[in-house]
Each structure stands twice: as C-alpha cells, then as structure tokens.
C-alpha atoms as a PDB file:
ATOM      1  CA  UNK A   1     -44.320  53.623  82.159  1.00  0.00           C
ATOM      2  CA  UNK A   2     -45.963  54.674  85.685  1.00  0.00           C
ATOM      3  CA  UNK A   3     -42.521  56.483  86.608  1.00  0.00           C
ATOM      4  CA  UNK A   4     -42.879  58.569  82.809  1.00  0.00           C
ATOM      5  CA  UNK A   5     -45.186  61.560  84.709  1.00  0.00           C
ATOM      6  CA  UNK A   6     -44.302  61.838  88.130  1.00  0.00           C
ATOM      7  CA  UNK A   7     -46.626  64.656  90.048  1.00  0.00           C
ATOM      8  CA  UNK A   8     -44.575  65.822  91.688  1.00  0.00           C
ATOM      9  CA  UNK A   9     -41.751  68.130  89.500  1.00  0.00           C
ATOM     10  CA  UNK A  10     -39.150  67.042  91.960  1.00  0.00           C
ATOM     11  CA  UNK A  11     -39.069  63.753  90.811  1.00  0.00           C
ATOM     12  CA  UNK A  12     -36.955  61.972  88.234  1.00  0.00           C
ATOM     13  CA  UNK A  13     -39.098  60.414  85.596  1.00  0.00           C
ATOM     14  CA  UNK A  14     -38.115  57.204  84.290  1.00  0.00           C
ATOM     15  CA  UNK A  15     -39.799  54.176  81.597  1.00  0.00           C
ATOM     16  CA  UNK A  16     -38.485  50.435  82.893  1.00  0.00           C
ATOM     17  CA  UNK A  17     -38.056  48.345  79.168  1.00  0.00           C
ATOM     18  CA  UNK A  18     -38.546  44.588  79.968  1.00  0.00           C
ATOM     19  CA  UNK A  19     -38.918  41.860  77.445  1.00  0.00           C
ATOM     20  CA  UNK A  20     -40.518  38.510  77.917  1.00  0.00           C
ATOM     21  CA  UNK A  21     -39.331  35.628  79.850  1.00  0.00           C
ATOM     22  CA  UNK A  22     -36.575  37.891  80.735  1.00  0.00           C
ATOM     23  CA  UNK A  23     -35.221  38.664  84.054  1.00  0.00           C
ATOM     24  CA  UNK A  24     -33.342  42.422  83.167  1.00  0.00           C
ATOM     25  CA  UNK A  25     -34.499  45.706  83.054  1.00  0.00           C
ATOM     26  CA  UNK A  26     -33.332  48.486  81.312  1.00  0.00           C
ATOM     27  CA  UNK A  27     -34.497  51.610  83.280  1.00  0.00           C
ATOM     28  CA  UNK A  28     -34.866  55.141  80.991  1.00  0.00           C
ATOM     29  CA  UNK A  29     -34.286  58.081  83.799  1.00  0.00           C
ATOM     30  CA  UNK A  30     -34.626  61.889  82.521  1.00  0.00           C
ATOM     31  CA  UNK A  31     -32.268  63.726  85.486  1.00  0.00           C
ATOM     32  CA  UNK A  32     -32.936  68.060  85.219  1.00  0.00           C
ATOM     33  CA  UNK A  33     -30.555  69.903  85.363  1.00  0.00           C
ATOM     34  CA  UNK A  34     -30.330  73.267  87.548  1.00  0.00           C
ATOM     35  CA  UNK A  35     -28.577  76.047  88.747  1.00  0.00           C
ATOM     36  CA  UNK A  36     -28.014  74.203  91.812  1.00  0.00           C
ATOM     37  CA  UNK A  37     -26.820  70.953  90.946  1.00  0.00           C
ATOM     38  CA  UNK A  38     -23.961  70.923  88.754  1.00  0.00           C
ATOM     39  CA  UNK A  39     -23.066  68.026  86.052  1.00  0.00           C
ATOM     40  CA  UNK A  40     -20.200  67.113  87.777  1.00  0.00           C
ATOM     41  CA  UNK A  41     -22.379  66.371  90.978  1.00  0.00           C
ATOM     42  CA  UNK A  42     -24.831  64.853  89.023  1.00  0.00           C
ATOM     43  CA  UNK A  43     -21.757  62.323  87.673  1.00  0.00           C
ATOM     44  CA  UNK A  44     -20.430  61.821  91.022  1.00  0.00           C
ATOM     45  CA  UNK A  45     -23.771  60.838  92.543  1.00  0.00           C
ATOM     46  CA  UNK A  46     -24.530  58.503  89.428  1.00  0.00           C
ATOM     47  CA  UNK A  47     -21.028  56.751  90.135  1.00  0.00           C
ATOM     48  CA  UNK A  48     -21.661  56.164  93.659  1.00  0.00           C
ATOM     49  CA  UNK A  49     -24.798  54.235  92.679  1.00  0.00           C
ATOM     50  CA  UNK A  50     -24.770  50.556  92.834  1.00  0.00           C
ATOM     51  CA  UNK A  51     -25.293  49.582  89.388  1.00  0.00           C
ATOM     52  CA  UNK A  52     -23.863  52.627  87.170  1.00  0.00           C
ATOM     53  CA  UNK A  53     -25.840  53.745  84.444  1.00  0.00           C
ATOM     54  CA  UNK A  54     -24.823  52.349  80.918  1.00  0.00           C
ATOM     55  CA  UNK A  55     -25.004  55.510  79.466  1.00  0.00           C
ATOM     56  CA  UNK A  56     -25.763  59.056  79.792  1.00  0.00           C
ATOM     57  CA  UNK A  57     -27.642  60.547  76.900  1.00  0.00           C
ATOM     58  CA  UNK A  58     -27.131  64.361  76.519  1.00  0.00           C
ATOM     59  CA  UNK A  59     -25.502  67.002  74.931  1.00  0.00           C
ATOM     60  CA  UNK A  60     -28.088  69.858  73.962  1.00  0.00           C
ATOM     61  CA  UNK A  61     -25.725  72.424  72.922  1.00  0.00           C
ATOM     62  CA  UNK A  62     -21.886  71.988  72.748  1.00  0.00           C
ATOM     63  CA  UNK A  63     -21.295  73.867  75.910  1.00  0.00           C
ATOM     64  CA  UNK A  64     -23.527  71.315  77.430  1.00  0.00           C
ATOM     65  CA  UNK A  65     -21.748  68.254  75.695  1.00  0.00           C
ATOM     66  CA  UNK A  66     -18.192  69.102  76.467  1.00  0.00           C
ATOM     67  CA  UNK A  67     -19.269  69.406  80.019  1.00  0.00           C
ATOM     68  CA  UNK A  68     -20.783  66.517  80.475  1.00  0.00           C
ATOM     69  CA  UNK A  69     -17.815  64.877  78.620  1.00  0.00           C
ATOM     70  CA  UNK A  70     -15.169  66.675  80.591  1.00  0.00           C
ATOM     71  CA  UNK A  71     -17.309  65.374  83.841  1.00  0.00           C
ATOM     72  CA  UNK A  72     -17.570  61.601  82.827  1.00  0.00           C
ATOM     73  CA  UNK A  73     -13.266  61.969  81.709  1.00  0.00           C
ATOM     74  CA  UNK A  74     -12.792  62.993  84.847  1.00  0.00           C
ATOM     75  CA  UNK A  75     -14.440  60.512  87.043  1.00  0.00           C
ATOM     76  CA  UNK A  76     -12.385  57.339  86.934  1.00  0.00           C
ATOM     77  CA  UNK A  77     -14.302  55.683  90.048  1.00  0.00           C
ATOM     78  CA  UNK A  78     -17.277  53.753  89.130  1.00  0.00           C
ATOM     79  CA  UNK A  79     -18.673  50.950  90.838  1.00  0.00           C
ATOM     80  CA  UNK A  80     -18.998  48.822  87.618  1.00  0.00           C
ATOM     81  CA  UNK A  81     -17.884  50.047  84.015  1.00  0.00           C
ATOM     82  CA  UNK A  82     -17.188  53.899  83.281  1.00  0.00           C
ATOM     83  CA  UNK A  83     -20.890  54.417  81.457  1.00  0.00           C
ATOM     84  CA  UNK A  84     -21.165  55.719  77.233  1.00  0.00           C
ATOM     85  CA  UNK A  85     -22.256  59.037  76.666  1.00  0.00           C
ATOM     86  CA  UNK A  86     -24.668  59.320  73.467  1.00  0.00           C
ATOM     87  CA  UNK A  87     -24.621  62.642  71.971  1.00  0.00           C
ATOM     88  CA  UNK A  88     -27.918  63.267  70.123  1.00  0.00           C
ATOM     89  CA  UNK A  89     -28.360  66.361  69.391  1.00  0.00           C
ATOM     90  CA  UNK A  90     -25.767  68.755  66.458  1.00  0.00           C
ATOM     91  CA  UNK A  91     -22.802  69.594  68.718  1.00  0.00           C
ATOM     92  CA  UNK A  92     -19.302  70.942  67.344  1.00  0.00           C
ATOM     93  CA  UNK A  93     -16.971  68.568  66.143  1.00  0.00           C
ATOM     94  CA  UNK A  94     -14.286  70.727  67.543  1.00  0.00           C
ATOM     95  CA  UNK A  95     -14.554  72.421  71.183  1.00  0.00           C
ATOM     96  CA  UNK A  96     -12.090  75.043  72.224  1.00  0.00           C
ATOM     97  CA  UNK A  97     -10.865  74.196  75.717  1.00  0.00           C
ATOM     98  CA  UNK A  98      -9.573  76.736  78.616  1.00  0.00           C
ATOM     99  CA  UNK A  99      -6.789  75.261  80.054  1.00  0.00           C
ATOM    100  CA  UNK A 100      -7.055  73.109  83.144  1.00  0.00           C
ATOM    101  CA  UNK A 101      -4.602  75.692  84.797  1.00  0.00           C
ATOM    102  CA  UNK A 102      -5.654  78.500  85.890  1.00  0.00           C
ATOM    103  CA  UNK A 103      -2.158  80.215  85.587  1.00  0.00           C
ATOM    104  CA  UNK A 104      -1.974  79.454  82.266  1.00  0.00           C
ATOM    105  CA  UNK A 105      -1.006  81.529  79.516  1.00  0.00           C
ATOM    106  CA  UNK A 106      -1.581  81.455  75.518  1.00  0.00           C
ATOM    107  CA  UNK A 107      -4.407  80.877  73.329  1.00  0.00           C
ATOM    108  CA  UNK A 108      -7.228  78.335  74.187  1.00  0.00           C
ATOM    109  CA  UNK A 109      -6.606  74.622  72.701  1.00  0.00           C
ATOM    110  CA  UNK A 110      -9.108  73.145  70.544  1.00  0.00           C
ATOM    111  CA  UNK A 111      -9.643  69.281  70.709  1.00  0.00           C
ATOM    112  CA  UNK A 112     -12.100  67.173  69.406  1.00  0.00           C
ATOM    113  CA  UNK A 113     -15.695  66.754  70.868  1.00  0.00           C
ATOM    114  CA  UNK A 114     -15.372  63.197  70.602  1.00  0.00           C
ATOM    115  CA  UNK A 115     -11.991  62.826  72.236  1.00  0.00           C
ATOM    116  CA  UNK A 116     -12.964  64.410  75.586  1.00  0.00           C
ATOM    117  CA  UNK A 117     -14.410  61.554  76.835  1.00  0.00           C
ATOM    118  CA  UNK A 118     -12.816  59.008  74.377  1.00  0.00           C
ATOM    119  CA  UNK A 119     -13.140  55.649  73.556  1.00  0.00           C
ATOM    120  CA  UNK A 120     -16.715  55.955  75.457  1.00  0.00           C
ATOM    121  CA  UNK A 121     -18.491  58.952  73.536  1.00  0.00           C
ATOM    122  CA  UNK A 122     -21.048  57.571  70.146  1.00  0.00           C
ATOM    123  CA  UNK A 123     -22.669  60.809  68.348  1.00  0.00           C
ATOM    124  CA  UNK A 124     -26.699  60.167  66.970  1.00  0.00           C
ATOM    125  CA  UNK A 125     -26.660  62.886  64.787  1.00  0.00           C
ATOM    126  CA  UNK A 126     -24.889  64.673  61.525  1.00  0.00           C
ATOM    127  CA  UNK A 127     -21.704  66.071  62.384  1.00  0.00           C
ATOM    128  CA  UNK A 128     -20.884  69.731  61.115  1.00  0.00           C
ATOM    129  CA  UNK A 129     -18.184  68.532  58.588  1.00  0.00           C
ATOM    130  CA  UNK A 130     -21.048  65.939  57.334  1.00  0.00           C
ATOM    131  CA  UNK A 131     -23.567  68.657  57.182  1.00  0.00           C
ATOM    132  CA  UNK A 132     -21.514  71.333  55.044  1.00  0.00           C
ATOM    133  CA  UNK A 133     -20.358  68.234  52.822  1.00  0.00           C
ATOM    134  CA  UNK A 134     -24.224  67.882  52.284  1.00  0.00           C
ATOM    135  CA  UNK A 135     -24.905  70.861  51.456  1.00  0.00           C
ATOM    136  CA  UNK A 136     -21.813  71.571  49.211  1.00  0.00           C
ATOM    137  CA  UNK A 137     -22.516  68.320  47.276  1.00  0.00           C
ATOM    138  CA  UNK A 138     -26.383  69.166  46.708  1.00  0.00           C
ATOM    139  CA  UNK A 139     -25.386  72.310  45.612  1.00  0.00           C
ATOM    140  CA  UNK A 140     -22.870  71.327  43.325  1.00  0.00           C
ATOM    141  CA  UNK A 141     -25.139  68.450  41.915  1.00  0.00           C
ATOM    142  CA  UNK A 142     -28.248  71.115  40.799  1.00  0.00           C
ATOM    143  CA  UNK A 143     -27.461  73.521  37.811  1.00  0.00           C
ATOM    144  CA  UNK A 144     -30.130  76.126  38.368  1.00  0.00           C
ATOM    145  CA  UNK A 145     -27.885  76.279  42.059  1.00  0.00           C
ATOM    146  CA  UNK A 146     -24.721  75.812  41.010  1.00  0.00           C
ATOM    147  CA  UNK A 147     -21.951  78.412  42.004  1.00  0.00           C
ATOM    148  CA  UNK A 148     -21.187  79.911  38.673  1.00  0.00           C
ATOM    149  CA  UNK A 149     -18.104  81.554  39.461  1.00  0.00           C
ATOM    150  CA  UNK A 150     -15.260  81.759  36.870  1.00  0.00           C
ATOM    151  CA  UNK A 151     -11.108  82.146  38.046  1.00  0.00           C
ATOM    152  CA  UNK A 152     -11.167  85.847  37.273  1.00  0.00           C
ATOM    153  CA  UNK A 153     -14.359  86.388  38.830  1.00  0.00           C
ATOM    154  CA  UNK A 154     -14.801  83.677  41.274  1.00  0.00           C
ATOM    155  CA  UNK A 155     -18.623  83.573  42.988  1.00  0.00           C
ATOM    156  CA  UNK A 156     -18.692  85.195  46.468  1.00  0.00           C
ATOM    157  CA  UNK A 157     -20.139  83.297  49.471  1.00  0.00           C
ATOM    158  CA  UNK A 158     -20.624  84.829  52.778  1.00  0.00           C
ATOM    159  CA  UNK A 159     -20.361  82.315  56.032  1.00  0.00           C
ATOM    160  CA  UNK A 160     -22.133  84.020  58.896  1.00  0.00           C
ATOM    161  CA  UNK A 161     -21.007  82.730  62.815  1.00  0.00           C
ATOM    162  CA  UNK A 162     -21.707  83.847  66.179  1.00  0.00           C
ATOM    163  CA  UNK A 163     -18.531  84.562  67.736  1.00  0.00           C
ATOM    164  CA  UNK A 164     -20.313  83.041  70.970  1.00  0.00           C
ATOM    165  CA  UNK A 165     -21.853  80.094  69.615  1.00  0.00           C
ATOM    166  CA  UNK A 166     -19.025  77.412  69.589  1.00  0.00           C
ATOM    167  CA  UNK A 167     -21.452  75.220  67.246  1.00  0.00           C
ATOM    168  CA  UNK A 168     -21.880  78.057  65.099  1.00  0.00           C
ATOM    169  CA  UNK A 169     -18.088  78.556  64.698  1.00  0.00           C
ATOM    170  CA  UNK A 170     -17.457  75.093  64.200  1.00  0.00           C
ATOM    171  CA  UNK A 171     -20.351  74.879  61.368  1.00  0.00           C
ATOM    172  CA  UNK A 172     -18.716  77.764  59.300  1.00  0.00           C
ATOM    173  CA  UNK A 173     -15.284  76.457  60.130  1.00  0.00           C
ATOM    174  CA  UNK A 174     -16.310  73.149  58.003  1.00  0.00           C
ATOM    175  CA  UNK A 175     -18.595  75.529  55.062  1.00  0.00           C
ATOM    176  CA  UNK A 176     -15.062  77.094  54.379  1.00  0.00           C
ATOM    177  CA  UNK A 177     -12.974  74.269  54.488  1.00  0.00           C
ATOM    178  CA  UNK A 178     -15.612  72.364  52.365  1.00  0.00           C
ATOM    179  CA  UNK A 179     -16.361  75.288  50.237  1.00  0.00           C
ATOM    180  CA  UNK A 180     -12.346  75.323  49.423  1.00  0.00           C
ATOM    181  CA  UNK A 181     -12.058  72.199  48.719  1.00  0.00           C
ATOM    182  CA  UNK A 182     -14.821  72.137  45.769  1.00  0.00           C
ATOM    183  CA  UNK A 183     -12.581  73.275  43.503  1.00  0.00           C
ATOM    184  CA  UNK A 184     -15.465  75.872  42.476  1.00  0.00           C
ATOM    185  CA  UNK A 185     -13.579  79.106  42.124  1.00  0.00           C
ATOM    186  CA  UNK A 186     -14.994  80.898  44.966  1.00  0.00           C
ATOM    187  CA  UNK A 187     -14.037  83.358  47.154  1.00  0.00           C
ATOM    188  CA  UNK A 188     -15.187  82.579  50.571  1.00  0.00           C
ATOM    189  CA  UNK A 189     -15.507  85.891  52.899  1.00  0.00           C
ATOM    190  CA  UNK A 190     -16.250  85.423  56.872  1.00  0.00           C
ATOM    191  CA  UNK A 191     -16.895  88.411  59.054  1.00  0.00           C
END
C-alpha cells in the first residue's frame, strides 16, 4: 500500500494485492479524471499498455457510465483481452443515446446501459427496476402504508424526475411501470 497516498496530486495512486507463495499481482490504480484528459484518451492509453487492465471500475453517474462504456465498445485494439467494466455505483438501466451521426434526424434512441459495452459490463449495485420493485413490494406488504385506493377513487401518487438527470428519468420510468403493474388502483401522475 506505499503507492495508496502519493504526495504528489499528479500521481496515480495504486494498492498491489499479493498472496503467499504466489508469483501474481493484482495492482488497484485510481486514474482522475479532468477537463483535460478525456475517457476516451484515458482508454486508448490503457490499451496501449503492455498488460491491459482486467477491468475498469467506474460509472459515478450515468453520464459517466455510458461514456466510459461507449469508450471501452469502441476500442477493439488491446494488447491482451478487451478489459470488464464494473459499474458500482446506481446508474440508469436505460441511457438515451444521440446518434453516432451527426446528420441525423429523429428522436434520440434509448438502449440499455448494460448493452453498450456488452458481454463485458457486470453492475455492483441495485438496478432502478430492482429498486422501485423494492419499494412497491414493502409498501404493499405494510397495512398502516398500504395504498388504499378503491376503482372509483383510485389513490394518487406523484413521481417527481429531473428532466436532466437521465438516472432520475430512468428511476421514475420503473416507479410507474412498477406502480402499474401492482394492480393497486392508482392513478399515477408525472409532471
């Protein structure tokens, strides 16, 4: 752990994992990112390496995520295997994607988070659909909480999203279609 606190704030920190009577390392590196390095140069400079990383642990917000995804999908030159990207923090399950053309026309595509980079992206954390299920369930399963609606006067719930927040729209994307799908009469309103 000598590499974990580098002085200087230039530096990339890293922890080397050894076990006994073992030859391999695993080395832990924490790369910043900046204004002035992108994530694509970041990937491109982690390809070039000799040994590759094995993964690439990131994703802090879903804008984040899909662009490290996108980055990794679109780097097919490694020298050694194309590396796993571990998602760890909440991200949206579904990303809305500009199209690759700029003379495109239409409205934006939305695609899976996980598909981006697929068949090489593993997510650490509760999806949004797993979250509102949660929530839905525990709700339905306490009585003094319980959504008390009836068909003539179903129970109103309000889902609130940031019309910037991509995670945010995802989230109350899944409340509705959960919140549907109770079979509760309610009457779900989204401004």
């Amino acid at each position: 752990d000598s590499g974990a606190f580098p002085e200087r704030t230039t530096a990339v920190p890293e922890v080397i994992l050894t076990l006994p009577d073992c030859q391999q390392r695993l080395r832990v590196r924490w790369y910043k990112l900046t204004g002035e390095v992108t994530t694509t140069q970041i990937v491109d400079a982690l390809a070039e390496r000799r040994t590759p990383p094995l993964a690439l642990v990131g994703g802090g917000s879903t804008d984040r995520a899909l662009d490290l995804a996108r980055s990794l999908a679109h780097r097919h030159e490694w020298k050694g295997s194309r590396p796993l990207l571990l998602l760890t923090t909440a991200t949206a399950n579904d990303v809305l994607l500009d199209d690759e053309s700029p003379a495109a026309v239409g409205p934006r595509k939305s695609r899976h988070l996980m598909k981006v980079y697929d068949g090489r992206t593993y997510r650490f954390c509760f999806t949004n659909e797993q979250m509102a299920q949660a929530v839905v369930d525990f709700l339905g399963d306490r009585p003094e909480l319980r959504m008390a609606g009836t068909p003539e006067m179903p129970t109103s719930v309000f889902i609130l999203a940031w019309d910037d927040d991509p995670y945010s729209l995802d989230l109350s994307e899944h409340f509705r279609k959960r919140l549907h799908a109770s079979g509760q009469p309610i009457r779900v309103v989204k401004d």
